[in-house]
PDB file of N, CA and C in Angstrom:
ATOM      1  N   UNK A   1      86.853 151.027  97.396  1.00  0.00           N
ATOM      2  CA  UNK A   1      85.766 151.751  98.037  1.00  0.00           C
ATOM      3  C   UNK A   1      84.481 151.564  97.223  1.00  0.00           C
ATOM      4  N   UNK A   2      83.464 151.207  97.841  1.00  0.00           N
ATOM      5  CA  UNK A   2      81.947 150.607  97.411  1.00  0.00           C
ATOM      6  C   UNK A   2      81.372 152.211  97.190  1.00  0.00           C
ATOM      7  N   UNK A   3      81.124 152.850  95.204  1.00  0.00           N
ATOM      8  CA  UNK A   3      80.276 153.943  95.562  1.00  0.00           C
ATOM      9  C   UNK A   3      78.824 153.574  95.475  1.00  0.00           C
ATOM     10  N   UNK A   4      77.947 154.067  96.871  1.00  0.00           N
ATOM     11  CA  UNK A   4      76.797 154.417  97.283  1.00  0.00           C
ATOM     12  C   UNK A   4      76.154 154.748  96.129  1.00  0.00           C
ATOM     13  N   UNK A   5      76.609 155.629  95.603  1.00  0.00           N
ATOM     14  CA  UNK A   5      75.293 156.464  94.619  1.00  0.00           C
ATOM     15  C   UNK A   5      75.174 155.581  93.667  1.00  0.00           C
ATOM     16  N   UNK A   6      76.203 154.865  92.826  1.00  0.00           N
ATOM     17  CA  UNK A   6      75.715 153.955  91.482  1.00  0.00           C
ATOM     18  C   UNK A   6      75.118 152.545  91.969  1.00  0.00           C
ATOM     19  N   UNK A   7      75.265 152.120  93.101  1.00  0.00           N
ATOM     20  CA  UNK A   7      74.641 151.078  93.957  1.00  0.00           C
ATOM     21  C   UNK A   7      73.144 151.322  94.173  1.00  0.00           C
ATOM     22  N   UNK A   8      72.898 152.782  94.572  1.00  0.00           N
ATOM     23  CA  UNK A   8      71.682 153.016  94.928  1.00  0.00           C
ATOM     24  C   UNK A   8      70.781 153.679  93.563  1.00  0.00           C
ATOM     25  N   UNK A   9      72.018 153.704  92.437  1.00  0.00           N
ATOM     26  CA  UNK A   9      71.313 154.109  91.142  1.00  0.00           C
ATOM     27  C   UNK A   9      70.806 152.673  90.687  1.00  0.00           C
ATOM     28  N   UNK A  10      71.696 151.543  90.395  1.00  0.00           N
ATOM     29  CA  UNK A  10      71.109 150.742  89.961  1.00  0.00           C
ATOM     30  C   UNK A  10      70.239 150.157  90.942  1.00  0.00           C
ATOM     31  N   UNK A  11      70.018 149.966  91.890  1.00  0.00           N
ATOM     32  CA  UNK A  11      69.232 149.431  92.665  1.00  0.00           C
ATOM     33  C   UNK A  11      67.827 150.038  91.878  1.00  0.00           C
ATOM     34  N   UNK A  12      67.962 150.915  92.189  1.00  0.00           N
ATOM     35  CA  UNK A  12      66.554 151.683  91.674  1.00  0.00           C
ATOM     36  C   UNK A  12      65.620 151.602  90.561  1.00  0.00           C
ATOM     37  N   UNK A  13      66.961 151.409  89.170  1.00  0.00           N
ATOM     38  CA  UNK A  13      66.843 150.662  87.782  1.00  0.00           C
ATOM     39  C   UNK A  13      66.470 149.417  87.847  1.00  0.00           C
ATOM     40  N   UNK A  14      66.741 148.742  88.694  1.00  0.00           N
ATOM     41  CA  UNK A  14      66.406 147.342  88.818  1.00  0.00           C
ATOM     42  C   UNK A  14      65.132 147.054  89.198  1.00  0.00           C
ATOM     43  N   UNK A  15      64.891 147.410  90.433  1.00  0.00           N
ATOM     44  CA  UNK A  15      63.431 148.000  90.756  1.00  0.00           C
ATOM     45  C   UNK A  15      62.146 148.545  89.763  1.00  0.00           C
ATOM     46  N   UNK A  16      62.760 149.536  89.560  1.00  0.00           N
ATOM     47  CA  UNK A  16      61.871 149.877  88.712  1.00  0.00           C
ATOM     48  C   UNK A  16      61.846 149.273  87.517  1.00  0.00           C
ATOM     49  N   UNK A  17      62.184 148.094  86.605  1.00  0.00           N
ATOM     50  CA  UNK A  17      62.168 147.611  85.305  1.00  0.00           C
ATOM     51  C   UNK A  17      61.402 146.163  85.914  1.00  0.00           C
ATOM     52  N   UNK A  18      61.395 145.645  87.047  1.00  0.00           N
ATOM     53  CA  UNK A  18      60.697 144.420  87.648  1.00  0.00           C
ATOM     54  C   UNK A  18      59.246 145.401  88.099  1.00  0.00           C
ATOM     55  N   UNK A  19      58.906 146.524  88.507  1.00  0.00           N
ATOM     56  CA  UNK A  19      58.079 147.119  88.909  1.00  0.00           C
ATOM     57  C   UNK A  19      56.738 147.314  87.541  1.00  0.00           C
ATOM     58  N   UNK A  20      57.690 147.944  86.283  1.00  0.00           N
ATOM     59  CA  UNK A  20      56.967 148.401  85.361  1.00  0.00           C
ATOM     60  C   UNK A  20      56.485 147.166  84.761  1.00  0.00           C
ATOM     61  N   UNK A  21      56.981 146.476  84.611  1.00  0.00           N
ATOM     62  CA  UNK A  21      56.744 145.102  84.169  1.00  0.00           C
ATOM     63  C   UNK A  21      55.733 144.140  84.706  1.00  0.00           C
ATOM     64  N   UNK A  22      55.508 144.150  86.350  1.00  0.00           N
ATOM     65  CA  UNK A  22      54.595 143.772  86.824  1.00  0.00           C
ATOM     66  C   UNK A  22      53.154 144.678  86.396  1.00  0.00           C
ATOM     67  N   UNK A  23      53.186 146.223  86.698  1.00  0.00           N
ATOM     68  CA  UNK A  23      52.205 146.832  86.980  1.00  0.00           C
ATOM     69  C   UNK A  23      52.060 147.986  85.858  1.00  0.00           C
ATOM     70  N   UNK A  24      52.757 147.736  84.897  1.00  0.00           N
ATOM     71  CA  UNK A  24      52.835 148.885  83.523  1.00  0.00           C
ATOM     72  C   UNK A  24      53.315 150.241  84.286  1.00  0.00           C
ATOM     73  N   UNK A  25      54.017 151.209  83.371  1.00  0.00           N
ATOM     74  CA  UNK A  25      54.027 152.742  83.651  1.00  0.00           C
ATOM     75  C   UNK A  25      53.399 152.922  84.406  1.00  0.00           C
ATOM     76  N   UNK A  26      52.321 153.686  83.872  1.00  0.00           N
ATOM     77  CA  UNK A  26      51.018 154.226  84.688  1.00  0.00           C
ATOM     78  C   UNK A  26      50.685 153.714  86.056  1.00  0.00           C
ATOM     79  N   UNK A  27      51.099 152.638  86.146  1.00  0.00           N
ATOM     80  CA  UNK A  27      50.364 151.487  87.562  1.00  0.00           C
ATOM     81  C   UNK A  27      51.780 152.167  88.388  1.00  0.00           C
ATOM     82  N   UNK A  28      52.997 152.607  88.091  1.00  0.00           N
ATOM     83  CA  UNK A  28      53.699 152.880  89.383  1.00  0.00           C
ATOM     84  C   UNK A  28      54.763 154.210  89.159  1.00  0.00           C
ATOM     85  N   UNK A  29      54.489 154.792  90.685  1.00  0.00           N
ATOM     86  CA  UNK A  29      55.051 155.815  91.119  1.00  0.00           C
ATOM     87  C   UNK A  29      56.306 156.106  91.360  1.00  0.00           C
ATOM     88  N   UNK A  30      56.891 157.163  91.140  1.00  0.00           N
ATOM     89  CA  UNK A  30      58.107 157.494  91.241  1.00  0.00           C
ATOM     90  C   UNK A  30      58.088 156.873  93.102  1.00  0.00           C
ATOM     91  N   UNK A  31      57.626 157.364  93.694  1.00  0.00           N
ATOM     92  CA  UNK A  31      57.756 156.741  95.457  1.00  0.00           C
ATOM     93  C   UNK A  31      57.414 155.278  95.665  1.00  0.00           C
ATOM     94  N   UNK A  32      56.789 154.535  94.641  1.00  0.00           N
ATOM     95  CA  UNK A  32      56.834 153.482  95.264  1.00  0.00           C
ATOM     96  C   UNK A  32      57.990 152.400  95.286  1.00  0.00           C
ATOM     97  N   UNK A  33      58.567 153.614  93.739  1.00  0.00           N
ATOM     98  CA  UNK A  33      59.701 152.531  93.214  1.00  0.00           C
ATOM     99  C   UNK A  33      60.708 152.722  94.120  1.00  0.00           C
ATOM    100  N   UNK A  34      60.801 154.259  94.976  1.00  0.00           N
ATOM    101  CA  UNK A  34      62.038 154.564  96.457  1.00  0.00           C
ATOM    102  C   UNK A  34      61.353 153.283  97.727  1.00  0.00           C
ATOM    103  N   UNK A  35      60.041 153.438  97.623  1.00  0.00           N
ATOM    104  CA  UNK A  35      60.352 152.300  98.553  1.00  0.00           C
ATOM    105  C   UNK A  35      60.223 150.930  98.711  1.00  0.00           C
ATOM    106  N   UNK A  36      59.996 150.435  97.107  1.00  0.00           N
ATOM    107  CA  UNK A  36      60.493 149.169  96.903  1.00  0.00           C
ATOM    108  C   UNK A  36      62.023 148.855  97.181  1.00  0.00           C
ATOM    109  N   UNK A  37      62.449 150.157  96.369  1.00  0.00           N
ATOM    110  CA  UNK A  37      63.960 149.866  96.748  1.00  0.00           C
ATOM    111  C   UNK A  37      64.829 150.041  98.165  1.00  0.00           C
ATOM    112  N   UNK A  38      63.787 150.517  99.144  1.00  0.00           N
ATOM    113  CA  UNK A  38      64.532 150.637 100.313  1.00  0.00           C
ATOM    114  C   UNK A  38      65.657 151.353 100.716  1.00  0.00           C
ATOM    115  N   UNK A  39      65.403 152.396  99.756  1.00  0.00           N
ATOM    116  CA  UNK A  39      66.173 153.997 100.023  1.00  0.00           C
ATOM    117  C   UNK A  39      66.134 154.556 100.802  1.00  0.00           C
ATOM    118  N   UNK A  40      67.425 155.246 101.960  1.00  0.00           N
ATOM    119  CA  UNK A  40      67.343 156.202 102.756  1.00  0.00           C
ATOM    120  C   UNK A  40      66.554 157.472 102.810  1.00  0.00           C
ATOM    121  N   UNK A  41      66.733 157.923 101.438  1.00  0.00           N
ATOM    122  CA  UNK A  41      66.517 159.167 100.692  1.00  0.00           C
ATOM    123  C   UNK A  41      65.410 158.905  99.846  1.00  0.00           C
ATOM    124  N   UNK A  42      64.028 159.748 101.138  1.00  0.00           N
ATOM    125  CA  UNK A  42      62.812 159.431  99.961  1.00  0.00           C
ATOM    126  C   UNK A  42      62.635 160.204  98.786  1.00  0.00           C
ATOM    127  N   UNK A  43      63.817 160.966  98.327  1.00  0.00           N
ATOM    128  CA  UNK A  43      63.874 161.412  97.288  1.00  0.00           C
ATOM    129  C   UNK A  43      64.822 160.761  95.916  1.00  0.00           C
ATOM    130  N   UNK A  44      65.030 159.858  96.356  1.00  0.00           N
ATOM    131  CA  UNK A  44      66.268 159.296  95.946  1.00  0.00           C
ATOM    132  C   UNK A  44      66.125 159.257  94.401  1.00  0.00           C
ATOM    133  N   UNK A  45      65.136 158.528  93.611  1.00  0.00           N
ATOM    134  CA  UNK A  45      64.365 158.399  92.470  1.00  0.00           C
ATOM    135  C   UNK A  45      64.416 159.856  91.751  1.00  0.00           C
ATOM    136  N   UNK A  46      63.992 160.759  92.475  1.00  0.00           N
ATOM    137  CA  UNK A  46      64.279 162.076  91.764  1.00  0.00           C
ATOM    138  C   UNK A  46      65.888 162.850  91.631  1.00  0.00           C
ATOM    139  N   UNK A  47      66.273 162.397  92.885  1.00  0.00           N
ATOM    140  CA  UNK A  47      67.995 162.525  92.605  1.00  0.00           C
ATOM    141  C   UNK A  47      68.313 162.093  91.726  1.00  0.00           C
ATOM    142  N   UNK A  48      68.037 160.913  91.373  1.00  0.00           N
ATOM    143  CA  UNK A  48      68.906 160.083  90.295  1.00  0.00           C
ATOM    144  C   UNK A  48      68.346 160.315  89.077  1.00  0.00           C
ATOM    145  N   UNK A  49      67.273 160.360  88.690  1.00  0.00           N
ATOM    146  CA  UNK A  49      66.556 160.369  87.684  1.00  0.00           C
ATOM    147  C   UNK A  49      65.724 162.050  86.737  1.00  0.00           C
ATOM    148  N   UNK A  50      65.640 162.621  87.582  1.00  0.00           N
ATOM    149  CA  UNK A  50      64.990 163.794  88.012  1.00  0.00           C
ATOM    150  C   UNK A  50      63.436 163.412  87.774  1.00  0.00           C
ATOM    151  N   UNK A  51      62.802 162.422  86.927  1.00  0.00           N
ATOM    152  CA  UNK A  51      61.461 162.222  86.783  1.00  0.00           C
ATOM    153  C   UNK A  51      61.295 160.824  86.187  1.00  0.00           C
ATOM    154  N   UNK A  52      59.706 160.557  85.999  1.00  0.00           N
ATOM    155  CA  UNK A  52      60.010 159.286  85.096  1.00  0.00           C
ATOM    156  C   UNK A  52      60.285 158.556  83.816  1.00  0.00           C
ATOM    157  N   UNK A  53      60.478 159.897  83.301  1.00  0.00           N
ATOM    158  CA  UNK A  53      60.868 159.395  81.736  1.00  0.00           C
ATOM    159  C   UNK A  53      62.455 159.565  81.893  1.00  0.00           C
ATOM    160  N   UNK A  54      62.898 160.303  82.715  1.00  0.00           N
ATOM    161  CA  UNK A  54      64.501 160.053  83.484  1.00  0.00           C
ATOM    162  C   UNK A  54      64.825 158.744  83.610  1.00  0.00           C
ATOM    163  N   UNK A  55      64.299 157.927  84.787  1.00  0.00           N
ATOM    164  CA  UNK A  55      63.920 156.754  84.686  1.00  0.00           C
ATOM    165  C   UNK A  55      63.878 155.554  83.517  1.00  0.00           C
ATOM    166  N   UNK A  56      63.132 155.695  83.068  1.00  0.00           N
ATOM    167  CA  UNK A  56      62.624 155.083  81.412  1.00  0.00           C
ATOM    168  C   UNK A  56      63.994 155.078  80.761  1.00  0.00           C
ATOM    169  N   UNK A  57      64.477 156.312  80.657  1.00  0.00           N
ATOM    170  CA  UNK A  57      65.830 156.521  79.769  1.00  0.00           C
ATOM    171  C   UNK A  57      67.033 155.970  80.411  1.00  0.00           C
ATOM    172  N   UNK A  58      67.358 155.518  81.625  1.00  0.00           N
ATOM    173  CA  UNK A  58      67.972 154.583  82.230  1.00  0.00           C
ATOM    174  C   UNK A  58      68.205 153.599  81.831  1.00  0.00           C
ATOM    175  N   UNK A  59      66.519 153.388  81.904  1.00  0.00           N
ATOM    176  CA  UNK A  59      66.437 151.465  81.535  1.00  0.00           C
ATOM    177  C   UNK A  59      67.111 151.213  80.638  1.00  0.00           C
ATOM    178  N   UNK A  60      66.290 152.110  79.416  1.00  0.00           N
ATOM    179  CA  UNK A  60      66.530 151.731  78.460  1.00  0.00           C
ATOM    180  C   UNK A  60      68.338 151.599  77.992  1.00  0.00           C
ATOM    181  N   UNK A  61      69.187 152.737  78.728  1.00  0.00           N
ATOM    182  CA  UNK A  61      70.031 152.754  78.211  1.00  0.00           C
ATOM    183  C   UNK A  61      70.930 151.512  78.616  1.00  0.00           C
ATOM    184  N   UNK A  62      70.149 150.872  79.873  1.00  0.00           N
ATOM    185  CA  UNK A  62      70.907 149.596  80.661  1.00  0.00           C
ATOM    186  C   UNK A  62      70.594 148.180  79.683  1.00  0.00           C
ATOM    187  N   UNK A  63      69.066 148.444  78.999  1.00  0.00           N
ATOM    188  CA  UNK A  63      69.012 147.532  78.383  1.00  0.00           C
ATOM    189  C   UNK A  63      69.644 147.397  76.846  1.00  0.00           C
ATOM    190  N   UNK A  64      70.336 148.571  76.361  1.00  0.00           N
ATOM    191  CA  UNK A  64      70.827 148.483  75.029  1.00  0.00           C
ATOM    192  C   UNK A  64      72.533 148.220  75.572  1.00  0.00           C
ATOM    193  N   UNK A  65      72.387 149.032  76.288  1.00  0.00           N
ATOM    194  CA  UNK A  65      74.460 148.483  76.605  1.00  0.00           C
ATOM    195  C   UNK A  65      73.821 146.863  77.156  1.00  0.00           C
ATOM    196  N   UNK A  66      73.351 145.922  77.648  1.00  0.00           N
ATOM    197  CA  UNK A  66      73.539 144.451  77.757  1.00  0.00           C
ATOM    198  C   UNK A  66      73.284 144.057  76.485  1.00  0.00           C
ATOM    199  N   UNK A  67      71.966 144.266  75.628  1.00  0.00           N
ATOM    200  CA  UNK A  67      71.576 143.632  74.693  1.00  0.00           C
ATOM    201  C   UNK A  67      72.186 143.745  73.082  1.00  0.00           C
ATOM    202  N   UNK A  68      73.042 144.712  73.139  1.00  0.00           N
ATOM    203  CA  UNK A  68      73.719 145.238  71.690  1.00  0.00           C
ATOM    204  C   UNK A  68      74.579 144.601  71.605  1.00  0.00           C
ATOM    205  N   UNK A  69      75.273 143.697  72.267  1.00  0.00           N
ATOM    206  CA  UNK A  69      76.507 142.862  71.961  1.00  0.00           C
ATOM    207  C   UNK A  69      75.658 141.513  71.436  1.00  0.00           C
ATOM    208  N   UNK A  70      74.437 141.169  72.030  1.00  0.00           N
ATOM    209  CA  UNK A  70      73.856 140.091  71.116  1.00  0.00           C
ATOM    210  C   UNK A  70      73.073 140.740  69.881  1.00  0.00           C
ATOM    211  N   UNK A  71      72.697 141.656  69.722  1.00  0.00           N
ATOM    212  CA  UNK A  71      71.844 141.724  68.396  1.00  0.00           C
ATOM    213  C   UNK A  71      73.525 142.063  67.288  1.00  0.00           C
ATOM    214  N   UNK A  72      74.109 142.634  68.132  1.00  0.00           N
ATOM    215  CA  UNK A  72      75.336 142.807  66.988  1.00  0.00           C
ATOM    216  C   UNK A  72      75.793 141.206  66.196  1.00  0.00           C
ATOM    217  N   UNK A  73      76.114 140.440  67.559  1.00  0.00           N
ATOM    218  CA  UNK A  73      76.272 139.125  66.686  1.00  0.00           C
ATOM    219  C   UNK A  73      75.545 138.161  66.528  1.00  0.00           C
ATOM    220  N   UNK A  74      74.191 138.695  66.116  1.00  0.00           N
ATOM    221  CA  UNK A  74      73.218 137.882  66.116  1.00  0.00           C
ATOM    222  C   UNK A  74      73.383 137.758  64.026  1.00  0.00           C
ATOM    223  N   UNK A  75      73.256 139.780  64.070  1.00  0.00           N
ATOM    224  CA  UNK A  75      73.289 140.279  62.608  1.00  0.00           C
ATOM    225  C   UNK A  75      74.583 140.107  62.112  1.00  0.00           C
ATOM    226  N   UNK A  76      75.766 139.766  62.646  1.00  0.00           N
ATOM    227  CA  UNK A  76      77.011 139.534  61.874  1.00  0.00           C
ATOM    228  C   UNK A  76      76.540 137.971  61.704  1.00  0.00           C
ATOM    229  N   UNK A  77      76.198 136.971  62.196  1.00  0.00           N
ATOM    230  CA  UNK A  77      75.708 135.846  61.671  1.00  0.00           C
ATOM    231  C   UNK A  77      74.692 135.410  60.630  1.00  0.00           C
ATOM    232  N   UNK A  78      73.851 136.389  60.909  1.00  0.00           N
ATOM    233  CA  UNK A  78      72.681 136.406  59.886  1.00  0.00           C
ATOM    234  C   UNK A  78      73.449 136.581  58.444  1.00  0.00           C
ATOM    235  N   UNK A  79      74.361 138.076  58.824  1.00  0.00           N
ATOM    236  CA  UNK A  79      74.856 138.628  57.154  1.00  0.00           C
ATOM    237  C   UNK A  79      75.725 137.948  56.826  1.00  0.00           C
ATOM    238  N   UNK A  80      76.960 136.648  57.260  1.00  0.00           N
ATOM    239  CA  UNK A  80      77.389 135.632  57.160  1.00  0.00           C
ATOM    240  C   UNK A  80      76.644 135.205  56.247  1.00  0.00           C
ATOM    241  N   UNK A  81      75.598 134.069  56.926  1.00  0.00           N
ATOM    242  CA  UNK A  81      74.833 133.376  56.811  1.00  0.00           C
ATOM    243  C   UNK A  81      73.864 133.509  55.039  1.00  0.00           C
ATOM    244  N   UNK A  82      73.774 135.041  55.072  1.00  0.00           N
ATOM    245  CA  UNK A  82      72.886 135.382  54.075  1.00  0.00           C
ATOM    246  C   UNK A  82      74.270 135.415  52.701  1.00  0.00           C
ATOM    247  N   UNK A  83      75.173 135.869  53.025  1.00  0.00           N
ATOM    248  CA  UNK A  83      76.186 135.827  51.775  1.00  0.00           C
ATOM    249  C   UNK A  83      76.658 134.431  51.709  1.00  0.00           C
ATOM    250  N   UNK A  84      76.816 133.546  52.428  1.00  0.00           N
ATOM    251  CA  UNK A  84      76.807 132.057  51.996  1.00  0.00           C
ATOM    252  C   UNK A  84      76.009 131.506  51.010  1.00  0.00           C
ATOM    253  N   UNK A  85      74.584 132.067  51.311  1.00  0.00           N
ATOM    254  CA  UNK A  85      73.336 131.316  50.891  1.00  0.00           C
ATOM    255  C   UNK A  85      72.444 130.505  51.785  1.00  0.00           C
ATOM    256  N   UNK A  86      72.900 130.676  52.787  1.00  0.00           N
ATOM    257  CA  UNK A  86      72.439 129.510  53.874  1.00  0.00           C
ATOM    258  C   UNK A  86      71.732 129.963  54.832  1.00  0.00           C
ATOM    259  N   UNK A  87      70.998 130.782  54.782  1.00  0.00           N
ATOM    260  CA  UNK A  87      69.783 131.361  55.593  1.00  0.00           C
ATOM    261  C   UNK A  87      68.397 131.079  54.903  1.00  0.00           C
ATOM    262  N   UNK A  88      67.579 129.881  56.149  1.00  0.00           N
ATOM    263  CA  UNK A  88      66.563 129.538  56.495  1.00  0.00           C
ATOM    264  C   UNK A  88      65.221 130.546  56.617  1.00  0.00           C
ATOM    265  N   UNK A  89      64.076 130.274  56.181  1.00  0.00           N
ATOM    266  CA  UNK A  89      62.885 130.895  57.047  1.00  0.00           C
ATOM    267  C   UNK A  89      62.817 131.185  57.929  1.00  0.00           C
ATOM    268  N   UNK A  90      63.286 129.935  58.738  1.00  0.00           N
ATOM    269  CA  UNK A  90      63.232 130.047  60.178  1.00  0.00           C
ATOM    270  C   UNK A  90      64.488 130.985  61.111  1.00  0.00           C
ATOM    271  N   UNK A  91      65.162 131.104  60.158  1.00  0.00           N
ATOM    272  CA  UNK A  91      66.476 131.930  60.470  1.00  0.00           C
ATOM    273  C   UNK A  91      66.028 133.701  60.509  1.00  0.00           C
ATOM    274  N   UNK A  92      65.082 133.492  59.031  1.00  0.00           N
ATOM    275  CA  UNK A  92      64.226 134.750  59.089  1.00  0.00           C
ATOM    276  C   UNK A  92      63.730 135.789  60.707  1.00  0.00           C
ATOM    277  N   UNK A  93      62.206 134.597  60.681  1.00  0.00           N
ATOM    278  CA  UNK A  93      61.501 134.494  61.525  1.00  0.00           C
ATOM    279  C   UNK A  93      62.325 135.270  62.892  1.00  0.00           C
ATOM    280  N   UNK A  94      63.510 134.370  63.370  1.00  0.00           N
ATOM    281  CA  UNK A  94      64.211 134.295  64.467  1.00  0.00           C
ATOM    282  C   UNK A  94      64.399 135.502  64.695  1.00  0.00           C
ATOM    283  N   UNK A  95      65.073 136.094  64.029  1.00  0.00           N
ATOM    284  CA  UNK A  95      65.621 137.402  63.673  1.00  0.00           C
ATOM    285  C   UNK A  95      65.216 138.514  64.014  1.00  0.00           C
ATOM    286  N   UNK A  96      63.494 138.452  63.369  1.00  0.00           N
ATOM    287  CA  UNK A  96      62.363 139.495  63.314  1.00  0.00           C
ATOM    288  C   UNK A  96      62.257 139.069  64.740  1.00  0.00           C
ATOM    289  N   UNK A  97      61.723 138.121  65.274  1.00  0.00           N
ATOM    290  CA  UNK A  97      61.177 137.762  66.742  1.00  0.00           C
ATOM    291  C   UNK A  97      61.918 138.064  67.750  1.00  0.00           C
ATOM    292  N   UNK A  98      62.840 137.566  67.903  1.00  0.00           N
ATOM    293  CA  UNK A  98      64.066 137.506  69.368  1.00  0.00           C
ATOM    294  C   UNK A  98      64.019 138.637  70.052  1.00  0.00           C
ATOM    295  N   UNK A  99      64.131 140.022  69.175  1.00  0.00           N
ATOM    296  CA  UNK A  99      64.270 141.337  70.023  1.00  0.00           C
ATOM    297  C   UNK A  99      62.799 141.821  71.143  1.00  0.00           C
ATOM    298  N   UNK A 100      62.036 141.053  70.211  1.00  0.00           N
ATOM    299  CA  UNK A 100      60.586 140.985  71.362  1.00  0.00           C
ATOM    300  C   UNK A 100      60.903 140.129  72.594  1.00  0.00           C
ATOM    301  N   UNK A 101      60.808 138.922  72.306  1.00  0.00           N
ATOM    302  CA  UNK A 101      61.119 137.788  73.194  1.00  0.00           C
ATOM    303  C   UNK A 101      61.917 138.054  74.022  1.00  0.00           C
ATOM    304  N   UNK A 102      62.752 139.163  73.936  1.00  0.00           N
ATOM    305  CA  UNK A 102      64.037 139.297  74.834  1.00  0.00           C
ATOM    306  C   UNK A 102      63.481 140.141  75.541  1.00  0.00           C
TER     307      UNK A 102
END
């Protein structure tokens, strides 16, 4: 059985992280992001979220459960790497940078 509500939760997360990204925070509304997403329920955004830092805290939590399995073995390589002796500048660099870039 397909549940509705985490379908129409992430839908919404999805939406809104391509939304904020185009048009910053400030540039978009809790309603525009219901009807980007093409929700039944023009409340839907507040169901799920109750506001927009509700929202925000979503993302974010969608983007640390994908991205923590790479920074984890990004830093078990690095600390490898660094007790060998065999870490580069550029290995440095990488390190500091990537979590932006990503």
């Amino acid at each position: 059985m397909v549940d509705n509500k985490s379908d129409t939760r992430e839908k919404l997360i999805l939406v809104a992280i391509r939304m904020f990204a185009e048009q910053g925070f400030s540039g978009v509304s809790m309603r525009t992001i219901n009807s980007a997403a093409g929700t039944k329920n023009s409340s839907a955004v507040h169901y799920h979220f109750g506001n927009k830092m509700g929202i925000i805290e979503a993302i974010m939590e969608k983007l640390n459960f994908q991205l923590r399995p790479l920074f984890d073995r990004l830093h078990d390589d690095l600390s490898q790497r660094m007790d060998d002796g065999d870490l580069t500048p550029e290995d440095m660099v990488m390190a500091i940078q990537l979590p932006y870039w990503v």
